[in-house]
PDB file of N, CA and C in Angstrom:
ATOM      1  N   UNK A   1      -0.106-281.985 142.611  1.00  0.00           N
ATOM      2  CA  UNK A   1       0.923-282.173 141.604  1.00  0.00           C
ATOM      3  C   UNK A   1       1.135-283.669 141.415  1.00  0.00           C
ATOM      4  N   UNK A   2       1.327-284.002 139.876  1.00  0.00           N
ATOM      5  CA  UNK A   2       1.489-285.762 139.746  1.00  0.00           C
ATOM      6  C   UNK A   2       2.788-285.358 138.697  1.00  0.00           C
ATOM      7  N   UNK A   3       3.387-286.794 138.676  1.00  0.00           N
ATOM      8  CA  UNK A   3       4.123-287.147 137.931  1.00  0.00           C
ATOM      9  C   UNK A   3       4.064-286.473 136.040  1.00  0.00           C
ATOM     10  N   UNK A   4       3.064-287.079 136.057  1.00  0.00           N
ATOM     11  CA  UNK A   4       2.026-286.725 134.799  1.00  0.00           C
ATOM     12  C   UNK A   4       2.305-285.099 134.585  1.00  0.00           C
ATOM     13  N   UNK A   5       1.826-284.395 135.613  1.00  0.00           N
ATOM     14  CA  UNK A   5       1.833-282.863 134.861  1.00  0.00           C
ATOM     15  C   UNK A   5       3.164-282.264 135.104  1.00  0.00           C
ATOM     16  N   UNK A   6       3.825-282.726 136.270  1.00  0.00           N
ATOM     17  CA  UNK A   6       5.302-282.899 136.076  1.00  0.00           C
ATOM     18  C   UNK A   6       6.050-282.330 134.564  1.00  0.00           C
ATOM     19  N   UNK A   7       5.378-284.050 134.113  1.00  0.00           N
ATOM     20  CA  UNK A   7       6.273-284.439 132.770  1.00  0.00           C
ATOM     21  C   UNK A   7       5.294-283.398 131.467  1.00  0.00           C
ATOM     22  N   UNK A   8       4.044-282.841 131.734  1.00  0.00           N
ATOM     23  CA  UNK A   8       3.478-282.223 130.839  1.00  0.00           C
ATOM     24  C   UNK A   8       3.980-280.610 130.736  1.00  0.00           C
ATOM     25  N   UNK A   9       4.474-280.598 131.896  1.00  0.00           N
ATOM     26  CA  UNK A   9       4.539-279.259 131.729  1.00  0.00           C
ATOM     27  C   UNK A   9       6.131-279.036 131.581  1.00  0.00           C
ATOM     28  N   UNK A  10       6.811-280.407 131.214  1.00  0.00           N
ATOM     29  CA  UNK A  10       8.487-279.939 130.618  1.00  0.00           C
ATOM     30  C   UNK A  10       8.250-280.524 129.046  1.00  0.00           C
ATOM     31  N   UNK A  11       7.212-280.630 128.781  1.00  0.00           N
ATOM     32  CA  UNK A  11       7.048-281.156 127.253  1.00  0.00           C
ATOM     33  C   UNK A  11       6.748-280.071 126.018  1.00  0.00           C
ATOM     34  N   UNK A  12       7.496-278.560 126.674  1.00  0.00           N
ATOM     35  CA  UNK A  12       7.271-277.489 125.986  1.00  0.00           C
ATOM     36  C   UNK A  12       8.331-277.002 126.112  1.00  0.00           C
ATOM     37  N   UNK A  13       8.928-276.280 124.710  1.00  0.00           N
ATOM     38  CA  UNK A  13      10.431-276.025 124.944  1.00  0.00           C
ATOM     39  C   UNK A  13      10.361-274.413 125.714  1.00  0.00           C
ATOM     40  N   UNK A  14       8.736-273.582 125.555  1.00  0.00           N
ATOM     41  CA  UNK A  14       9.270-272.540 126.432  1.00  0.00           C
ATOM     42  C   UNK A  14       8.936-272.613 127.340  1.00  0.00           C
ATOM     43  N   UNK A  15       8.338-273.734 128.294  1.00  0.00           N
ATOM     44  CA  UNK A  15       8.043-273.956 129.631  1.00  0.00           C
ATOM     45  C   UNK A  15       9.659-274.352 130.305  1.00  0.00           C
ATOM     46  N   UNK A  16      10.287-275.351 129.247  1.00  0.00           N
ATOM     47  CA  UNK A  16      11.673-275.451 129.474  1.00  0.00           C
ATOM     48  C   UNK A  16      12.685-273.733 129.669  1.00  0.00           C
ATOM     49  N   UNK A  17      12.888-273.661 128.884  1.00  0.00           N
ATOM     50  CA  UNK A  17      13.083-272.239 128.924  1.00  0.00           C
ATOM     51  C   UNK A  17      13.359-271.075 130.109  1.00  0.00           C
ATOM     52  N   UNK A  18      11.947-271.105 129.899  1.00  0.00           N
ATOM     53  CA  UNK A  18      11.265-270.258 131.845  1.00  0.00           C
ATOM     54  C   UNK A  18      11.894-270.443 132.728  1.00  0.00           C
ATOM     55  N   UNK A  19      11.823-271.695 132.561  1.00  0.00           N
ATOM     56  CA  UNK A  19      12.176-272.581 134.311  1.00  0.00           C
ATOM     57  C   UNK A  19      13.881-272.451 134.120  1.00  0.00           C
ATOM     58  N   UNK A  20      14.857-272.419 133.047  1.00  0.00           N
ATOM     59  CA  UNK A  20      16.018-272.113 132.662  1.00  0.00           C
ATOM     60  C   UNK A  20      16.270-270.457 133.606  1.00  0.00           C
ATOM     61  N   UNK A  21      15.545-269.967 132.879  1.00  0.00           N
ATOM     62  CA  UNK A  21      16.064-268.294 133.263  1.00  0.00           C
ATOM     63  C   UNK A  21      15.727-267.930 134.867  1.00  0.00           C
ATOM     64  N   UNK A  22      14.259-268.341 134.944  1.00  0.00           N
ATOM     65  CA  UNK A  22      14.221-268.339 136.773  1.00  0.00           C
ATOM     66  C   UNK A  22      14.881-268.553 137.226  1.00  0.00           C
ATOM     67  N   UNK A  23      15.614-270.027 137.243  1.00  0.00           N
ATOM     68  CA  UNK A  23      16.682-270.666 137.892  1.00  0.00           C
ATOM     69  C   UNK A  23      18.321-270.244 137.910  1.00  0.00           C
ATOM     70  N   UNK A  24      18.051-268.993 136.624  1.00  0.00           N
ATOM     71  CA  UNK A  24      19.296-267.916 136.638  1.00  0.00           C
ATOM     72  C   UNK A  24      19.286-267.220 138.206  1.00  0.00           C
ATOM     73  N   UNK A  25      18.274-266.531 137.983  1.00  0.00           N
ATOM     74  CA  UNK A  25      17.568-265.203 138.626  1.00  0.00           C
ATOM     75  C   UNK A  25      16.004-265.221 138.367  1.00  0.00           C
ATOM     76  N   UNK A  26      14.852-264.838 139.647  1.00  0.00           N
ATOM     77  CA  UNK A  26      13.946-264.766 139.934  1.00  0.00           C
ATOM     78  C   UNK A  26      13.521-263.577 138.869  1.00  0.00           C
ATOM     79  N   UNK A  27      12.736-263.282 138.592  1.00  0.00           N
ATOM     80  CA  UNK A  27      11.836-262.354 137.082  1.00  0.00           C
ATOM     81  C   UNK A  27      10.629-262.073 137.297  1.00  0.00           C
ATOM     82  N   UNK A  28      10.234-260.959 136.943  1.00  0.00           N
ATOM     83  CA  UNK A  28       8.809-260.319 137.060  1.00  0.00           C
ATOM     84  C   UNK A  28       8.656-261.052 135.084  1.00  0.00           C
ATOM     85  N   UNK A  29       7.239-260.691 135.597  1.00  0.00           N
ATOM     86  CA  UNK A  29       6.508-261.509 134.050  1.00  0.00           C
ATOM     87  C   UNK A  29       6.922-260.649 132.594  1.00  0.00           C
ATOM     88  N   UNK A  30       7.079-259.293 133.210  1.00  0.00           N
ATOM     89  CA  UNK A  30       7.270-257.990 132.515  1.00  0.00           C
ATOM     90  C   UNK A  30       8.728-258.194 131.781  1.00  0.00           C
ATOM     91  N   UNK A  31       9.805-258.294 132.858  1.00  0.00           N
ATOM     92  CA  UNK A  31      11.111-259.639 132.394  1.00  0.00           C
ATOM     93  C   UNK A  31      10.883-260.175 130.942  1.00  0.00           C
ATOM     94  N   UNK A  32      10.300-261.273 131.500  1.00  0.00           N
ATOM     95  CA  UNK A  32      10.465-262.621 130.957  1.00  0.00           C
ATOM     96  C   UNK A  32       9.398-262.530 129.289  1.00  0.00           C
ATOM     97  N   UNK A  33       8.647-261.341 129.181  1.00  0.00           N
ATOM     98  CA  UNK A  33       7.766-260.668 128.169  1.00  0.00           C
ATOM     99  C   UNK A  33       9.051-260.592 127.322  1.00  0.00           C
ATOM    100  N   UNK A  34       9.328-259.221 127.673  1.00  0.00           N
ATOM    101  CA  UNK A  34      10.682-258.569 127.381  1.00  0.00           C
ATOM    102  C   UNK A  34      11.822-259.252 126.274  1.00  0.00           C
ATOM    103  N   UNK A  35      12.473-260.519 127.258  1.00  0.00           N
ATOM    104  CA  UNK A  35      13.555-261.405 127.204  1.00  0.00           C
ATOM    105  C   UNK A  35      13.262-262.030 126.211  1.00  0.00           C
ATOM    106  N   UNK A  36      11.641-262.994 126.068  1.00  0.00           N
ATOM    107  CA  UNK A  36      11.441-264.298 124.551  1.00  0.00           C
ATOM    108  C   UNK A  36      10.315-263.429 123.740  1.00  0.00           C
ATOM    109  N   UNK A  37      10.170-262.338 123.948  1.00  0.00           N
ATOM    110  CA  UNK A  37       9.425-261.718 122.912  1.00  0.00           C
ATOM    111  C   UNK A  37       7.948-262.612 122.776  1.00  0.00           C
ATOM    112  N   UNK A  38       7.361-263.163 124.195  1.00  0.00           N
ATOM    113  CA  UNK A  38       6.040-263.863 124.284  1.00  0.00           C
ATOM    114  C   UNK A  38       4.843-263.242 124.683  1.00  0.00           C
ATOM    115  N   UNK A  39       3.908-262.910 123.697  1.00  0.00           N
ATOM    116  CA  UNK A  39       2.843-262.525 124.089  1.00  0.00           C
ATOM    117  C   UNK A  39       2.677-262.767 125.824  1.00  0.00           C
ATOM    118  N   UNK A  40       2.089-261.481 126.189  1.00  0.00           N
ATOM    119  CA  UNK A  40       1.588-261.774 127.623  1.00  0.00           C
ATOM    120  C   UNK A  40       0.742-262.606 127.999  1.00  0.00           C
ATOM    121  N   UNK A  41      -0.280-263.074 127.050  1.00  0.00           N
ATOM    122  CA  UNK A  41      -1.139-264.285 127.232  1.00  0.00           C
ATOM    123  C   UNK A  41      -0.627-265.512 127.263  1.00  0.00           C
ATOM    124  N   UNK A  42       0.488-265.564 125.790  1.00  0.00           N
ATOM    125  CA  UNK A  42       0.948-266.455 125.748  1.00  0.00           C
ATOM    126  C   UNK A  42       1.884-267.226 127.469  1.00  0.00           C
ATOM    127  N   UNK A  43       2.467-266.197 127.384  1.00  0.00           N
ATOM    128  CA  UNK A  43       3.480-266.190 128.599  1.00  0.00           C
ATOM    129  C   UNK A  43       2.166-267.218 129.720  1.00  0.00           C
ATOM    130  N   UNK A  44       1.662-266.134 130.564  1.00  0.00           N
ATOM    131  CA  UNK A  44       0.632-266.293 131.212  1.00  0.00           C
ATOM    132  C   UNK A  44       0.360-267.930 130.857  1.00  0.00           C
ATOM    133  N   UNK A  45       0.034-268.557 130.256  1.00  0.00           N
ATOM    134  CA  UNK A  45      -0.779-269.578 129.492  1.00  0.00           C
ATOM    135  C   UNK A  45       0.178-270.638 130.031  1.00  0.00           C
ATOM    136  N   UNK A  46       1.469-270.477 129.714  1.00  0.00           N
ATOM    137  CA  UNK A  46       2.642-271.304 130.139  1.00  0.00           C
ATOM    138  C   UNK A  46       3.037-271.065 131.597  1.00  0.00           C
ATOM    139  N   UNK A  47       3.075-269.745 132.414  1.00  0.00           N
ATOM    140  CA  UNK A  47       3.044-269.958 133.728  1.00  0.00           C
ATOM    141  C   UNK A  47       2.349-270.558 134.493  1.00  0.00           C
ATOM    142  N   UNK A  48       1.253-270.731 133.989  1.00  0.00           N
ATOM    143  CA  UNK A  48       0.048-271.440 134.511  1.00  0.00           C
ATOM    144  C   UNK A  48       0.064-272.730 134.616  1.00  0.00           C
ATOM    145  N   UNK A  49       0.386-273.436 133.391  1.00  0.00           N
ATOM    146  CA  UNK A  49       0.888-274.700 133.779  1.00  0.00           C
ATOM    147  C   UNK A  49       2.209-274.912 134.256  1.00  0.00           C
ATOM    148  N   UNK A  50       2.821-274.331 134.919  1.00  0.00           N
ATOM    149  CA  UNK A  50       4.134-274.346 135.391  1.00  0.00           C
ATOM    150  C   UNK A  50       3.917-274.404 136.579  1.00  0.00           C
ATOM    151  N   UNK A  51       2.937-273.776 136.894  1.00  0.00           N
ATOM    152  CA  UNK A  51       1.956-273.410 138.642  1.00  0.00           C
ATOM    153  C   UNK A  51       1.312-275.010 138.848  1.00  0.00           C
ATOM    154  N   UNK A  52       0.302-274.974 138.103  1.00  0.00           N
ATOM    155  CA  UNK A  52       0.085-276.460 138.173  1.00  0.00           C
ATOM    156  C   UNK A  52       0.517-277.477 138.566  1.00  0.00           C
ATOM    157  N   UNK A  53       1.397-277.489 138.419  1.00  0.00           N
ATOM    158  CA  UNK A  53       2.996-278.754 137.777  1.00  0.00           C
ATOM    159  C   UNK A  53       3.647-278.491 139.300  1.00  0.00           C
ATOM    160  N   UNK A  54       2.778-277.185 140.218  1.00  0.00           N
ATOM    161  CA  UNK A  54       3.962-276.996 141.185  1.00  0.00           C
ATOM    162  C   UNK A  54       5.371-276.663 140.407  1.00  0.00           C
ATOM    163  N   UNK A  55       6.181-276.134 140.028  1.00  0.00           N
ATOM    164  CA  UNK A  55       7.163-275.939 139.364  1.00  0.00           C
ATOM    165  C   UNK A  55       7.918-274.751 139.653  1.00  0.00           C
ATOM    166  N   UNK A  56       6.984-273.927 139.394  1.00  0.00           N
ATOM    167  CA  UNK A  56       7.148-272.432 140.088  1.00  0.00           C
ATOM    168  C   UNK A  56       6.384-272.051 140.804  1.00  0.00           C
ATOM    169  N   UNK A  57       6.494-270.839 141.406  1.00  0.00           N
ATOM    170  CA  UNK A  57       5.620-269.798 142.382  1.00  0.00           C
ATOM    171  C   UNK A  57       5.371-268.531 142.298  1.00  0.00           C
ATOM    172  N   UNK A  58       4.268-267.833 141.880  1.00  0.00           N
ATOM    173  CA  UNK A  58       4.696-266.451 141.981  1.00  0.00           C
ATOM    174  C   UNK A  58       4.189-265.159 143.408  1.00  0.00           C
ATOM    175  N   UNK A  59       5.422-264.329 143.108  1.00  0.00           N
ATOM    176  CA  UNK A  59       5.285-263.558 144.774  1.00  0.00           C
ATOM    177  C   UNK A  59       4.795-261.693 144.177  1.00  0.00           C
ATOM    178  N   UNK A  60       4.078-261.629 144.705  1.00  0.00           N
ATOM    179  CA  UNK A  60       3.704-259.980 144.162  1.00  0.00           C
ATOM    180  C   UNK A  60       4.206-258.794 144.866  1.00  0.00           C
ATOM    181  N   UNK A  61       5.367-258.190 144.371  1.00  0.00           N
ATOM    182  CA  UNK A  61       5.740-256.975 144.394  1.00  0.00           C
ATOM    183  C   UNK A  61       5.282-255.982 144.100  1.00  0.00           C
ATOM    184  N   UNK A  62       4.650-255.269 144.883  1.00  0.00           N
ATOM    185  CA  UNK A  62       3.603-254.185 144.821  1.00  0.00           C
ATOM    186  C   UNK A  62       2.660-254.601 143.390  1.00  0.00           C
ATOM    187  N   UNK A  63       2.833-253.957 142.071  1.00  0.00           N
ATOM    188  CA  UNK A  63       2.385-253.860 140.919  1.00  0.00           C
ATOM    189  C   UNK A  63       3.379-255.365 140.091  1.00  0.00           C
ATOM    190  N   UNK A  64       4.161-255.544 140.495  1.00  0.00           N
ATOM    191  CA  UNK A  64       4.933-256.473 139.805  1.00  0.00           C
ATOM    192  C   UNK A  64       4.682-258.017 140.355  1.00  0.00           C
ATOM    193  N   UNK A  65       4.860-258.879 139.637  1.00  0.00           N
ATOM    194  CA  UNK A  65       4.161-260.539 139.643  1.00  0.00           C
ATOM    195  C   UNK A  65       5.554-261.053 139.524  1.00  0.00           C
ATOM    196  N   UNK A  66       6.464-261.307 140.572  1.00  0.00           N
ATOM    197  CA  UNK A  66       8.090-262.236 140.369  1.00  0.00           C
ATOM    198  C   UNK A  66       7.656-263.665 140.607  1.00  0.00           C
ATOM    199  N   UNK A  67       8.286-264.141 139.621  1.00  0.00           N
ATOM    200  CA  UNK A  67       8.396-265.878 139.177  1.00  0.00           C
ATOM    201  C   UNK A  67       9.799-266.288 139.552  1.00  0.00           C
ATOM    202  N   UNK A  68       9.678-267.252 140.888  1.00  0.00           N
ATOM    203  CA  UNK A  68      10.470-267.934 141.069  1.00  0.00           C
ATOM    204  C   UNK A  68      10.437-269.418 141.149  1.00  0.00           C
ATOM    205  N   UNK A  69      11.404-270.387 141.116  1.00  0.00           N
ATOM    206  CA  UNK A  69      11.501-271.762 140.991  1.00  0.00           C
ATOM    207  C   UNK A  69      11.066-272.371 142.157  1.00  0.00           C
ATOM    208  N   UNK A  70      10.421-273.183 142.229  1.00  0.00           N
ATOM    209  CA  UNK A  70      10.094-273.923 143.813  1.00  0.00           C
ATOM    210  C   UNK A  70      11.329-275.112 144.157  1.00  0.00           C
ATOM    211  N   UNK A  71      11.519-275.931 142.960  1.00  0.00           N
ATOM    212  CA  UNK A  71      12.475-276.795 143.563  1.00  0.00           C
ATOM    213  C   UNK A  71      13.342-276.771 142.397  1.00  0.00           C
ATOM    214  N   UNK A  72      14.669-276.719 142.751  1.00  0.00           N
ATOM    215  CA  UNK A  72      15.490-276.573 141.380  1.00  0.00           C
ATOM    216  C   UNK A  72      16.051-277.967 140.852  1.00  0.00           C
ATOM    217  N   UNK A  73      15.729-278.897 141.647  1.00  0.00           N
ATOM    218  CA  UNK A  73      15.914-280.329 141.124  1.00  0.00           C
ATOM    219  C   UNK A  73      15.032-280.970 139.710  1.00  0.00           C
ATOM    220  N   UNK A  74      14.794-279.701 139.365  1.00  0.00           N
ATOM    221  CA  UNK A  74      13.848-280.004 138.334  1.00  0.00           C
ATOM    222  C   UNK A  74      14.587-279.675 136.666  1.00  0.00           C
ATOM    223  N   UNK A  75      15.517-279.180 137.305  1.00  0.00           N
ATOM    224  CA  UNK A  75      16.782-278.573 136.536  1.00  0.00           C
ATOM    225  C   UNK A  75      17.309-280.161 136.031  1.00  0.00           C
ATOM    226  N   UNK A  76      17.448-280.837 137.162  1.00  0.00           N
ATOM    227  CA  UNK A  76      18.444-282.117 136.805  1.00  0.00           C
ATOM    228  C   UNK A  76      17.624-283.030 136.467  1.00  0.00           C
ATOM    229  N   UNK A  77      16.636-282.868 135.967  1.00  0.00           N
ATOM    230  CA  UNK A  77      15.680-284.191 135.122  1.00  0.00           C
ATOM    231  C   UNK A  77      15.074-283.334 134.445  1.00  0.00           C
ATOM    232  N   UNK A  78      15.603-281.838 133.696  1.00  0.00           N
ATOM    233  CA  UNK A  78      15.586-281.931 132.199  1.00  0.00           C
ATOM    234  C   UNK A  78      16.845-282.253 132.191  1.00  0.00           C
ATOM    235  N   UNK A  79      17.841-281.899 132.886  1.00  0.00           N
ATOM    236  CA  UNK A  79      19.365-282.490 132.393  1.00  0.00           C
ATOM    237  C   UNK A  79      19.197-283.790 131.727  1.00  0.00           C
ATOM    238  N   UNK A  80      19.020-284.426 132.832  1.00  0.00           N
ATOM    239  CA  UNK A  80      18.748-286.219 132.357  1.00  0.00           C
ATOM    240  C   UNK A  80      18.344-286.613 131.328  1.00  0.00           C
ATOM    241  N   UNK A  81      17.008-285.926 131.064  1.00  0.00           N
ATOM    242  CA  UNK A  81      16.414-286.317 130.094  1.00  0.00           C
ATOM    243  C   UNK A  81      17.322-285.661 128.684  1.00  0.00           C
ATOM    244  N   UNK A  82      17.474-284.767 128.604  1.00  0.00           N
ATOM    245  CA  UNK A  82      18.929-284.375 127.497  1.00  0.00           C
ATOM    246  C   UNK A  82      19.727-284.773 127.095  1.00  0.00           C
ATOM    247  N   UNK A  83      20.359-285.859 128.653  1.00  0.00           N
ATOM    248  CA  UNK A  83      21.356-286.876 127.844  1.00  0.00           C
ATOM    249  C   UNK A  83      20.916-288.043 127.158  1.00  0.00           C
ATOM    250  N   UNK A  84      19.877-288.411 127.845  1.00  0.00           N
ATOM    251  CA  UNK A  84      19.048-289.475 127.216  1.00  0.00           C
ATOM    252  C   UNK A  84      18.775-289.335 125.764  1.00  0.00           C
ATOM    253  N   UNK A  85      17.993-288.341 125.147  1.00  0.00           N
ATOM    254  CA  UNK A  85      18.543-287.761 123.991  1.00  0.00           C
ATOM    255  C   UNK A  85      19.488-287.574 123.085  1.00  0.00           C
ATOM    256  N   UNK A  86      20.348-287.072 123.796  1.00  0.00           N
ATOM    257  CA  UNK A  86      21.717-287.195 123.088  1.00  0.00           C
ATOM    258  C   UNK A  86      22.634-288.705 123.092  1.00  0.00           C
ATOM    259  N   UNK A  87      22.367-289.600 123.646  1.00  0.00           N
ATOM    260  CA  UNK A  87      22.784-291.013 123.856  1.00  0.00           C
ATOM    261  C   UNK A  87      21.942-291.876 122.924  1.00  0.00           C
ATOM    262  N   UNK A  88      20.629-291.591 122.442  1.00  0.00           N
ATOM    263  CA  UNK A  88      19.985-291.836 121.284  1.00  0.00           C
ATOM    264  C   UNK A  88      20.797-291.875 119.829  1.00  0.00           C
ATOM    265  N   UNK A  89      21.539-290.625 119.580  1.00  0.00           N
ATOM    266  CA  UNK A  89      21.793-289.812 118.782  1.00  0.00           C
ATOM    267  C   UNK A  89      22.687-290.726 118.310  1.00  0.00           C
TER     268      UNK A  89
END
């Protein structure tokens, strides 16, 4: 994991998103299908770089694939970066 894919993989508003609702509550993929109405590939496509990024983890429940957050400090530098944004404004 680098800095770099870090920052690549919060440069998507539904990678943002994801990492939002995990950080509610942990989610099977089936969930999180469900919830943004995202193709399963699509989905998939974005967990993947989320895995990458180290970001999340997923744990397999029998037939079911649960996505949880690895470090939730990741929460507070999209915060950051939001205000930064909005202090633009």
């Amino acid at each position: 994991m680098s800095v770099e894919e870090i920052f690549k993989a919060l440069s998507c508003k539904w990678r943002v998103k994801i990492l939002r609702e995990i950080a509610k509550k942990d989610l099977c993929m089936c969930e999180m299908e469900a919830m943004d109405h995202l193709d399963p590939s699509t989905l998939s496509r974005h967990v993947s770089v989320l895995k990458r990024a180290g970001l999340v983890d997923m744990i397999r429940e029998g037939k079911r694939k649960r996505l949880i957050l690895k470090d939730p400090r990741v929460l507070e530098l999209i915060e950051l970066a939001e205000k930064i944004v909005e202090g633009r404004k």
